[in-house]
Protein backbone atom coordinates (compact mmCIF):
# COMPACT_ATOMS: atom_id res chain seq x y z
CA UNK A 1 50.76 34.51 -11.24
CA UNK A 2 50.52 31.12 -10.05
CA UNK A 3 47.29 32.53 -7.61
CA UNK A 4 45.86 33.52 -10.27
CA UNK A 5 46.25 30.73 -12.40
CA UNK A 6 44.85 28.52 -9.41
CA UNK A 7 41.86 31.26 -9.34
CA UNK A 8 41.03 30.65 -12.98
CA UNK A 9 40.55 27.10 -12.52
CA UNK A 10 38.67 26.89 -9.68
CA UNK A 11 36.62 29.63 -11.01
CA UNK A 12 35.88 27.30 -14.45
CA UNK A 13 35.33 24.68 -12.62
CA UNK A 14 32.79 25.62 -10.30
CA UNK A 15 31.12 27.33 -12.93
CA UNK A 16 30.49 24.10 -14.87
CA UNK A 17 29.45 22.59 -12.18
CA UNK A 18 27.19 24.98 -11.51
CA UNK A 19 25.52 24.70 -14.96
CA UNK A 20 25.45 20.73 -14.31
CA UNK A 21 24.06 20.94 -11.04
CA UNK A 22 21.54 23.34 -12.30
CA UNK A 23 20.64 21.31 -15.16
CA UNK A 24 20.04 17.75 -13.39
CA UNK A 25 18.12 19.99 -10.92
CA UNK A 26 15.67 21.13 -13.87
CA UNK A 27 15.78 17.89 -15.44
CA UNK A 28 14.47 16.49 -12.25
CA UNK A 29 11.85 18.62 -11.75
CA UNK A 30 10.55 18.17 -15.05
CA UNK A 31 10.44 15.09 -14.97
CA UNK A 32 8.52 14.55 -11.77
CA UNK A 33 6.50 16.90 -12.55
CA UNK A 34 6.33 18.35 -8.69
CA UNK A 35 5.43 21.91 -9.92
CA UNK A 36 2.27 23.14 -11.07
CA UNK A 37 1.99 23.52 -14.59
CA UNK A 38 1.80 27.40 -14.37
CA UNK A 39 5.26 28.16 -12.74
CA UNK A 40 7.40 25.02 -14.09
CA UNK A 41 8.44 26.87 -17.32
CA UNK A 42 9.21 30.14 -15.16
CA UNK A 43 10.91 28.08 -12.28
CA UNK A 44 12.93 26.19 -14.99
CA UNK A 45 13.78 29.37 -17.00
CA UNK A 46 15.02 31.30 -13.22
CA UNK A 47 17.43 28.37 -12.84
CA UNK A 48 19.58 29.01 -16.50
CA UNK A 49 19.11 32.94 -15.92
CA UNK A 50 20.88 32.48 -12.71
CA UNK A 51 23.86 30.43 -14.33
CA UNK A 52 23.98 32.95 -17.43
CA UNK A 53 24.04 36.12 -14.81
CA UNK A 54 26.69 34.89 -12.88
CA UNK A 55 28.57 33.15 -15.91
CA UNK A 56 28.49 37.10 -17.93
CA UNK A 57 28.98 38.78 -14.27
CA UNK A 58 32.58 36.68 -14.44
CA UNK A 59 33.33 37.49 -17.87
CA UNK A 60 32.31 41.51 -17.93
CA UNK A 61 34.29 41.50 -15.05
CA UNK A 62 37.37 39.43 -15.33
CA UNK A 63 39.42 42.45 -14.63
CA UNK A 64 38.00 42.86 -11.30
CA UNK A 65 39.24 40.84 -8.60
CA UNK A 66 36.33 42.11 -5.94
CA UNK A 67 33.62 41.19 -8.36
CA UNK A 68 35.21 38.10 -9.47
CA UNK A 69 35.46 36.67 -5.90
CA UNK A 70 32.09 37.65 -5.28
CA UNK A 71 30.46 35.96 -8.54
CA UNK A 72 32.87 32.96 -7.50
CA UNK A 73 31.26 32.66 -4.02
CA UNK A 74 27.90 32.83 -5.58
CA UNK A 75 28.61 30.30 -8.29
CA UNK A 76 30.15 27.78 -4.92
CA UNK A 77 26.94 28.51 -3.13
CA UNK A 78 24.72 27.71 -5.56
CA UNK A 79 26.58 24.62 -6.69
CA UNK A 80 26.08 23.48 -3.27
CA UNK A 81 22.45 24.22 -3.05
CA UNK A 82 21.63 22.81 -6.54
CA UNK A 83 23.75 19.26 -5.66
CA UNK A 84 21.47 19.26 -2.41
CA UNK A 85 18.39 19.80 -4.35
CA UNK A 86 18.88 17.36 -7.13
CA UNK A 87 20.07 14.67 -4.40
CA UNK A 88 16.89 14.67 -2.31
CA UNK A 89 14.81 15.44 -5.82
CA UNK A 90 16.96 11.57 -6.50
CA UNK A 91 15.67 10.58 -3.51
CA UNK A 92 12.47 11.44 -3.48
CA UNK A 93 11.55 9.91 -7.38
CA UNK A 94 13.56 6.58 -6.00
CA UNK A 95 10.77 6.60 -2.94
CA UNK A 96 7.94 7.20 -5.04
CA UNK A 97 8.82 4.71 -7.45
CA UNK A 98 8.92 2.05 -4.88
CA UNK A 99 6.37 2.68 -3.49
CA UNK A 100 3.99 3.21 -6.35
CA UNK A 101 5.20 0.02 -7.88
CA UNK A 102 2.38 -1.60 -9.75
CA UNK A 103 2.03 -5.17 -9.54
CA UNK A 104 0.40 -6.80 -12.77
CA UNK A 105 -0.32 -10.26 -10.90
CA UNK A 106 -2.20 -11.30 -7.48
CA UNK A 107 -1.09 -13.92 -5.79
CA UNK A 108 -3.80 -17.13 -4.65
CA UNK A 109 -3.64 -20.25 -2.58
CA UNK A 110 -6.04 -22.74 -2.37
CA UNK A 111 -5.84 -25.71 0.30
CA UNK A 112 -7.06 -29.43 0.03
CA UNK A 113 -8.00 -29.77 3.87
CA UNK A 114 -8.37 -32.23 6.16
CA UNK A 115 -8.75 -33.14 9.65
CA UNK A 116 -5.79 -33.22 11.47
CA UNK A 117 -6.67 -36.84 12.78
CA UNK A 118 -7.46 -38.02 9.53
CA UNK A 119 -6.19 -41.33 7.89
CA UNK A 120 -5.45 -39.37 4.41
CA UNK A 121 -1.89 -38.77 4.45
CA UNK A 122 -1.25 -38.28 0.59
CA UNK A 123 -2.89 -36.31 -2.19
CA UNK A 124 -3.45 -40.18 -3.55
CA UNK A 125 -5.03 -41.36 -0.57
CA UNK A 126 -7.89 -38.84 -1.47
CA UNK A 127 -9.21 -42.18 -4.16
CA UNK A 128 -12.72 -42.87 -2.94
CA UNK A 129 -13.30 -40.47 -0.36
CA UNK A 130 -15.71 -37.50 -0.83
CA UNK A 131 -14.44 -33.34 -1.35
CA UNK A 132 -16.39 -30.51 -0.22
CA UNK A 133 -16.52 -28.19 -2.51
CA UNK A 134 -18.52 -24.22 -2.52
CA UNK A 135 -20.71 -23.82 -5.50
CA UNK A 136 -21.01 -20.61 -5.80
CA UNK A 137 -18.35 -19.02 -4.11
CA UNK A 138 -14.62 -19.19 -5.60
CA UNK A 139 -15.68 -20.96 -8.66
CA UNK A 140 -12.33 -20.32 -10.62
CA UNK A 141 -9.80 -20.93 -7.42
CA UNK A 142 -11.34 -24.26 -6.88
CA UNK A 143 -11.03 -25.70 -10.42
CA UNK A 144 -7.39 -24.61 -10.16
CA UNK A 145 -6.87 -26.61 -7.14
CA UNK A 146 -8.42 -29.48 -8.73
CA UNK A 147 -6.67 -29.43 -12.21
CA UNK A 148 -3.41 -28.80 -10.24
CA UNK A 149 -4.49 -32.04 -8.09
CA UNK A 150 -4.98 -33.57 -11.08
CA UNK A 151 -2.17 -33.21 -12.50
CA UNK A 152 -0.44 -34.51 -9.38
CA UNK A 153 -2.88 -37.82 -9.25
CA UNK A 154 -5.05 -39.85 -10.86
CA UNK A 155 -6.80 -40.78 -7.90
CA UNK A 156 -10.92 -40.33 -8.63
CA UNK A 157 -13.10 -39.01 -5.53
CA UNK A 158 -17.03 -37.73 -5.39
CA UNK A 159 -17.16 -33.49 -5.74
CA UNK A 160 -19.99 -32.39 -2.98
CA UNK A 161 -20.88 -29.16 -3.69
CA UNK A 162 -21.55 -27.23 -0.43
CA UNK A 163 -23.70 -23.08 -0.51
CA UNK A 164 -21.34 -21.39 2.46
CA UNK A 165 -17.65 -21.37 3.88
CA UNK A 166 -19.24 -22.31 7.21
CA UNK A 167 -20.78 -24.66 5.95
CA UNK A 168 -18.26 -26.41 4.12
CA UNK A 169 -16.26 -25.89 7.34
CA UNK A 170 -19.09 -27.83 9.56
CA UNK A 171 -19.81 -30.79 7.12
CA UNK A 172 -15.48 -31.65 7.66
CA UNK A 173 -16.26 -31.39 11.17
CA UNK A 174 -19.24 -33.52 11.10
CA UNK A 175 -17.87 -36.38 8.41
CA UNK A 176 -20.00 -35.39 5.85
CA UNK A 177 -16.95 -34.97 3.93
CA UNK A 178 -13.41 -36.17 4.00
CA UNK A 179 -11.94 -33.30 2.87
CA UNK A 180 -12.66 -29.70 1.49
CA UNK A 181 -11.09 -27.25 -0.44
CA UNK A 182 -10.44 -23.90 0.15
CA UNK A 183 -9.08 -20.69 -0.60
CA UNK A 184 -6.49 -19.20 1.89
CA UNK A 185 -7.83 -16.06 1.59
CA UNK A 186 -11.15 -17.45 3.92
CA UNK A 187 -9.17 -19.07 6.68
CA UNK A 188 -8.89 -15.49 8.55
CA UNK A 189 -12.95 -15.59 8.48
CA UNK A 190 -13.56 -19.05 9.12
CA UNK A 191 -11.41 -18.65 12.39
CA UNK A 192 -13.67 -15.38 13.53
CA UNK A 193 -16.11 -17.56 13.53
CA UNK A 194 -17.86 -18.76 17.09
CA UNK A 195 -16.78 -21.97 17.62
CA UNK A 196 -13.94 -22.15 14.53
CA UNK A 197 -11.76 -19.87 16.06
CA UNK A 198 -8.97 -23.59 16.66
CA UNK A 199 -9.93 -24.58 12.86
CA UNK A 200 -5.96 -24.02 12.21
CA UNK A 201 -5.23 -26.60 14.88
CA UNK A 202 -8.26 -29.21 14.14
CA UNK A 203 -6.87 -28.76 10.76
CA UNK A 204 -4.15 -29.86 8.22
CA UNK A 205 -3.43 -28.91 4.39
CA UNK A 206 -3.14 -32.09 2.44
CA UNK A 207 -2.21 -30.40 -1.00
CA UNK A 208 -1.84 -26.48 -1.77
CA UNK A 209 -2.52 -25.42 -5.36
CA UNK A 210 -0.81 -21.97 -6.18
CA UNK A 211 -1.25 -19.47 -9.05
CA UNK A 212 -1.46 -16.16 -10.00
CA UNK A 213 -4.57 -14.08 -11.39
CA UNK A 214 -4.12 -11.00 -13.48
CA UNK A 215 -4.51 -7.72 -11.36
CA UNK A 216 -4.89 -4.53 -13.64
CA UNK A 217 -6.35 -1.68 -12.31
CA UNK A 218 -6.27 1.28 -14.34
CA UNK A 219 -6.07 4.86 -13.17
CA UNK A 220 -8.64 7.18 -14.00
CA UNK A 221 -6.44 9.79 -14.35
CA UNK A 222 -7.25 13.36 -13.65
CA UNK A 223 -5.95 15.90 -16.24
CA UNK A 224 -4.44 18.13 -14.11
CA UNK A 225 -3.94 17.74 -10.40
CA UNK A 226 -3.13 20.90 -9.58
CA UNK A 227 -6.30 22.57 -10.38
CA UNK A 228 -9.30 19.26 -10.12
CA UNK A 229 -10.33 17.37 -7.43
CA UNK A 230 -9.89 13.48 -7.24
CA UNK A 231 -10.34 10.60 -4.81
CA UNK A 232 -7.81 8.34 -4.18
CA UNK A 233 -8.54 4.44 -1.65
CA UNK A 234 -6.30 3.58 0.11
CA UNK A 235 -6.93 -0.23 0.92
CA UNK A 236 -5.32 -2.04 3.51
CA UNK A 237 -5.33 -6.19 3.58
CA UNK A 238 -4.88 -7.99 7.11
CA UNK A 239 -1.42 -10.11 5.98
CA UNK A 240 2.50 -9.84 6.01
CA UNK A 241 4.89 -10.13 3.49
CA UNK A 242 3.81 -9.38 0.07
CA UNK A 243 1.51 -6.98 -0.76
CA UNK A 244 0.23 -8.97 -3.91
CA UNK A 245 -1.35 -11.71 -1.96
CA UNK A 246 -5.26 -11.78 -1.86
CA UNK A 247 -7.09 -11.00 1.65
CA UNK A 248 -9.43 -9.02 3.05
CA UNK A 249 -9.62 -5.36 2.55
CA UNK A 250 -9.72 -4.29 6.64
CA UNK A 251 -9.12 -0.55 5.96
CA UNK A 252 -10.90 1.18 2.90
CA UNK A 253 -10.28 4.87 3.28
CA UNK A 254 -11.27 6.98 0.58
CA UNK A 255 -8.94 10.38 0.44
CA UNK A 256 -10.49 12.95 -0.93
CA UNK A 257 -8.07 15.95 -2.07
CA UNK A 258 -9.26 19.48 -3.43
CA UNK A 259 -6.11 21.72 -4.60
CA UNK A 260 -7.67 24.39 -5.19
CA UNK A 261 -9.14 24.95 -1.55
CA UNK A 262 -5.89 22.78 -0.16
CA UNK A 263 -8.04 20.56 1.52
CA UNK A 264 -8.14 16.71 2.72
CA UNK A 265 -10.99 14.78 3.15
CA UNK A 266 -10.70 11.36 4.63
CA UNK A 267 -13.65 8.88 4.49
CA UNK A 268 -13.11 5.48 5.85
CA UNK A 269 -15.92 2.84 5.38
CA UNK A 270 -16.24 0.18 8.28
CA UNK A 271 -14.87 -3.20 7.46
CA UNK A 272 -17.96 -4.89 8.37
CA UNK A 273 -20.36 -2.67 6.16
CA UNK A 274 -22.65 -4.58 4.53
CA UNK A 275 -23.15 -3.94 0.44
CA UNK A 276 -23.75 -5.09 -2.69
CA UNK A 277 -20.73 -6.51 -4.05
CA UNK A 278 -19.04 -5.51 -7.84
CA UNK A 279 -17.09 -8.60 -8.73
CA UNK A 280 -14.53 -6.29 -10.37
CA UNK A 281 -12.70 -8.42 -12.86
CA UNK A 282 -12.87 -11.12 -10.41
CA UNK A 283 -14.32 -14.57 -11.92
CA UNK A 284 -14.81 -16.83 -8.84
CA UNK A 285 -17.87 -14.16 -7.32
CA UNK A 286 -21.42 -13.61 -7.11
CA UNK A 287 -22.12 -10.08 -8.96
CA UNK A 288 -24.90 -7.81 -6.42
CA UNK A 289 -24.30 -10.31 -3.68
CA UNK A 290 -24.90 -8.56 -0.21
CA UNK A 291 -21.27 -9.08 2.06
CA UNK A 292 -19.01 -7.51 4.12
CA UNK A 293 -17.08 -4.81 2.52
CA UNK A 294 -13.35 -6.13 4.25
CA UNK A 295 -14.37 -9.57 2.07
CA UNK A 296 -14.07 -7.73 -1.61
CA UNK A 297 -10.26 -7.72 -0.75
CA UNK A 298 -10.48 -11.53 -1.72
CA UNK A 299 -12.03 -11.21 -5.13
CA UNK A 300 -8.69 -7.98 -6.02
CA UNK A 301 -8.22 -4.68 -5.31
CA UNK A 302 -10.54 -3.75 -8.39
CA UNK A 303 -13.59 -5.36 -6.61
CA UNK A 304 -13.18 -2.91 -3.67
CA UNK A 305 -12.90 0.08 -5.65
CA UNK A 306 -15.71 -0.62 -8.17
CA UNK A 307 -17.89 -1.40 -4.96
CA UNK A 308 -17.16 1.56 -2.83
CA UNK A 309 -18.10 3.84 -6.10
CA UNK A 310 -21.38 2.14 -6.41
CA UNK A 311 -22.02 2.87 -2.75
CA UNK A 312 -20.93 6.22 -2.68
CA UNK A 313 -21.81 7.16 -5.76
CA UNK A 314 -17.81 8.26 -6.86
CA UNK A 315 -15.42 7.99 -9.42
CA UNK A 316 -12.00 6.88 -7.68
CA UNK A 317 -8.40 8.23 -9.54
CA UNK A 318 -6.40 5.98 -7.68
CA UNK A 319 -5.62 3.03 -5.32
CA UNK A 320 -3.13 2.33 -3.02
CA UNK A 321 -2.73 -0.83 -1.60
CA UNK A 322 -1.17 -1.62 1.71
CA UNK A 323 -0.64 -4.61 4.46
CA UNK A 324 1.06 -5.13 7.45
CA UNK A 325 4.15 -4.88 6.46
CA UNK A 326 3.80 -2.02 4.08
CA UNK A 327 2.91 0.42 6.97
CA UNK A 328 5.91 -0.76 9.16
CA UNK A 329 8.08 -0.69 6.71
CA UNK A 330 6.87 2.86 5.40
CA UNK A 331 6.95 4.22 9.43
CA UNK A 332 10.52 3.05 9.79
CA UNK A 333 11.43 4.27 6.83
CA UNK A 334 11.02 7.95 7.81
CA UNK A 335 11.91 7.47 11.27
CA UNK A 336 9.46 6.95 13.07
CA UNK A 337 5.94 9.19 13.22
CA UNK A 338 4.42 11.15 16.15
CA UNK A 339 1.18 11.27 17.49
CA UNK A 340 -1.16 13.08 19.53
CA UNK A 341 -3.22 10.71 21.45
CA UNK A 342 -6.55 12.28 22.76
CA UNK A 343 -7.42 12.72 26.86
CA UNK A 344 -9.01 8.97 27.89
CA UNK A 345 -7.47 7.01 24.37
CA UNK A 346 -4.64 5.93 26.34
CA UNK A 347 -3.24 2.17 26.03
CA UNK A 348 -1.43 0.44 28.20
CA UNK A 349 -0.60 -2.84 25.43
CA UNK A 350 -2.05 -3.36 22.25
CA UNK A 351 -4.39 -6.38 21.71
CA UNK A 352 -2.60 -6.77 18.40
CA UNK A 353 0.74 -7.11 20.17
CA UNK A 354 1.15 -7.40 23.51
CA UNK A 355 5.04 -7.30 23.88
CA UNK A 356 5.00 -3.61 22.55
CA UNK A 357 4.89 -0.10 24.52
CA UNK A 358 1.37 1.13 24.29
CA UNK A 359 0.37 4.90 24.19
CA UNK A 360 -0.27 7.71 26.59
CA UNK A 361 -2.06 10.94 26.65
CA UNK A 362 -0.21 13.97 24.70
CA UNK A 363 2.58 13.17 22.46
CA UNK A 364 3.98 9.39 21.28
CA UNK A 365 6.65 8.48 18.98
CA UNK A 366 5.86 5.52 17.35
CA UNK A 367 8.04 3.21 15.27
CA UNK A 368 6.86 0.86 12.08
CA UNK A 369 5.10 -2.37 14.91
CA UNK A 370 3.77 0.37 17.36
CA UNK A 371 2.27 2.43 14.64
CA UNK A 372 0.67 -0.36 13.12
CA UNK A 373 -0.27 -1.95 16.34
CA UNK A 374 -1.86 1.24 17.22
CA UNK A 375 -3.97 1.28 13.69
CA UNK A 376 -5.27 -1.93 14.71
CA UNK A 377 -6.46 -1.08 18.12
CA UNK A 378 -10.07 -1.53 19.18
CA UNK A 379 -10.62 -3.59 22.17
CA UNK A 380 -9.07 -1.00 24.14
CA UNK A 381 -11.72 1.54 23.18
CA UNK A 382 -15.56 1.51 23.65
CA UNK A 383 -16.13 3.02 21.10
CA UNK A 384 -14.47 0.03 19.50
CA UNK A 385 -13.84 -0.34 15.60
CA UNK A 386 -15.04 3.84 15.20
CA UNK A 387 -11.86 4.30 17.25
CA UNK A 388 -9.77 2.00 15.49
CA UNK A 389 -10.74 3.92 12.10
CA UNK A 390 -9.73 7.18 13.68
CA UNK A 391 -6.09 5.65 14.88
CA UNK A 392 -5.86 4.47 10.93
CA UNK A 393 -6.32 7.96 10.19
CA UNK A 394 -3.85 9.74 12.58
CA UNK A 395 -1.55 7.40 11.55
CA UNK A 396 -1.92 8.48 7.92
CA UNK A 397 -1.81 11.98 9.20
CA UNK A 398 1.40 11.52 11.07
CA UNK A 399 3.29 9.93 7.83
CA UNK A 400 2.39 12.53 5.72
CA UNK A 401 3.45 15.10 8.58
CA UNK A 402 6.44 13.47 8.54
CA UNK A 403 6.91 12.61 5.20
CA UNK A 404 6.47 16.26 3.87
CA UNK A 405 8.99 17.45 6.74
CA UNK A 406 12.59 18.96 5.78
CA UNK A 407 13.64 15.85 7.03
């Protein structure tokens, strides 16, 4: 009697937990929303027929202790398979939500510059002297930095207004001007520049004015993603740390996904393409200017993606932004990827990072700094920044590889 009793309770007990399981299960994949639109209500319906079947199979049967060990072992089994299902489903909606976080804001610096040599010490010492300034070109980020100066000074100095970056750059060098001021954002280019590329050492920041800029980017959301194509860029800025701070846009790859022919198309654009430029919502740029596509990163991620529609004639769904870090973190996070590196692609170091492992013909596993070192590989090739595009794009094939693995 007491066997039985024992039975029973075990029996209840694994039967609620069987409906529980089952229900968090459903709950979660409604709420995802992982399963096309045609099967979720059948899908979700199997999963309570299941319970109810073995629940009535346990109660017709009470009397039968075969049956009732048999709908018991069932009801433990599925317990077990529902708790691992709703645990990686928990898993899975944590990822995506981190990783689809939206920021609302974009981080900017501006500098007040001078020469490393120079006499000005103190944002006050800047009284008399004369401040290069671009006239055209980051408008809005410069009269932050000023009315932040401002605000930390009275001191009154002469405004030169100067057409280029490079400019501005050469007329510090020269003495034309004591100082100049300058987004963060353009020190990458400046020092790509022949004969710039020490402007970091030659170089000090006097005063550093910091703010954020709105950064909405609304999805043009397809109705049904199961059934209609859409285009997604990815975008990919050249910095560390957070992934809301304005640079250029060294990786615009447009993805390009069909579910009804379960097909990807990946486009990537060169960095150093040369278009007309769509401001975005940006307010310190020159609309239809003609510029590299890598500098629309500066001016938000909406000024990339309004500019690669206009030159390839698209609508784009959705953006992904990415840096440095994002793609390290993202590789380590799953473990590592692997990669199939092409006869003659070989690498003995990476020009990115010298300290790390390159690659070899056949098979690598690459961690989060190899994998990224490896995207940014293109000295190593002749075939130079085409090569570096396709490494971008085996990496992104390896993490969703890995990504959509039973791991």
């Amino acid at each position: 009697m007491r066997v039985f009793k024992s039975f029973a309770f075990w029996n209840q007990l694994f039967s609620l937990l069987m409906i529980v399981t089952a229900g968090i299960l459903g709950w979660q994949l409604y709420t995802l929303d992982v399963l096309p639109g045609n099967i979720q209500i059948p899908v979700l319906t199997c999963l309570g027929l299941v319970c109810l079947i073995v629940i009535l199979v346990k109660f017709e049967f009470s009397l039968s202790p075969k049956i009732m060990v048999g709908a018991f072992a069932v009801s433990v089994i599925l317990t077990a398979v529902f708790g691992t299902g709703s645990y990686y489903l928990y898993r899975t909606s944590g990822t995506l939500s981190a990783i689809t976080a939206v920021k609302k804001t974009s981080n900017n610096k501006v500098s007040l510059i001078v020469p490393v040599d120079s006499s000005i010490e103190t944002p006050e010492d800047i009284a008399g002297k004369r401040v290069g300034v671009l006239k055209n070109i980051d408008k809005g980020g410069t009269e932050q930095a000023l009315t932040q100066l401002e605000k930390r000074t009275d001191a009154q100095y002469e405004l030169v207004e100067l057409d280029s970056v490079p400019q501005e750059v050469l007329s510090l060098y020269t003495g034309e001007v004591d100082a100049i001021v300058l987004n963060e954002a353009y020190r990458t280019n400046v020092m790509e520049l022949e004969g710039y590329e020490d402007f970091s050492d030659r170089t000090r920041v006097l005063f550093q004015a910091s703010f954020k800029t709105d950064a909405t980017n609304e999805a043009l959301a397809v109705s049904d993603v199961t059934t209609r194509p859409y285009n997604i860029l990815i975008s990919g800025n050249d910095t560390y740390g957070d992934v809301g701070e304005l640079s250029r846009s060294d990786v615009n790859m447009i993805v390009t996904i069909n579910p009804v022919t379960s097909t990807v198309l990946l486009t990537s654009i060169p960095r150093d393409s040369y278009v007309p430029v769509d401001c975005g919502d940006a307010y310190a740029c020159a609309q239809g200017q003609l510029d590299k596509i890598t500098h629309t990163g500066i001016n938000g991620i909406t000024s990339t993606k309004q500019t690669l529609e206009q030159l390839l004639d698209i609508d784009i769904n959705y953006t992904f932004r990415v840096n440095f870090s994002s793609v390290t973190n993202i590789v380590d996070s799953l473990g590592g990827i692997d990669i199939e590196v092409p006869e003659g692609q070989a690498v003995e170091t990476f020009y990115a990072d010298s300290t790390l492992e390159g690659v070899t013909e056949g098979r690598n596993h690459l961690d989060g700094e190899r994998a990224l070192a490896f995207a940014r590989e293109r000295y190593a090739y002749i075939d130079g920044d085409n090569q570096r595009v396709r490494n971008q794009q085996m990496v992104l094939k390896a993490i969703f590889d890995k990504a959509t693995s039973p791991e």
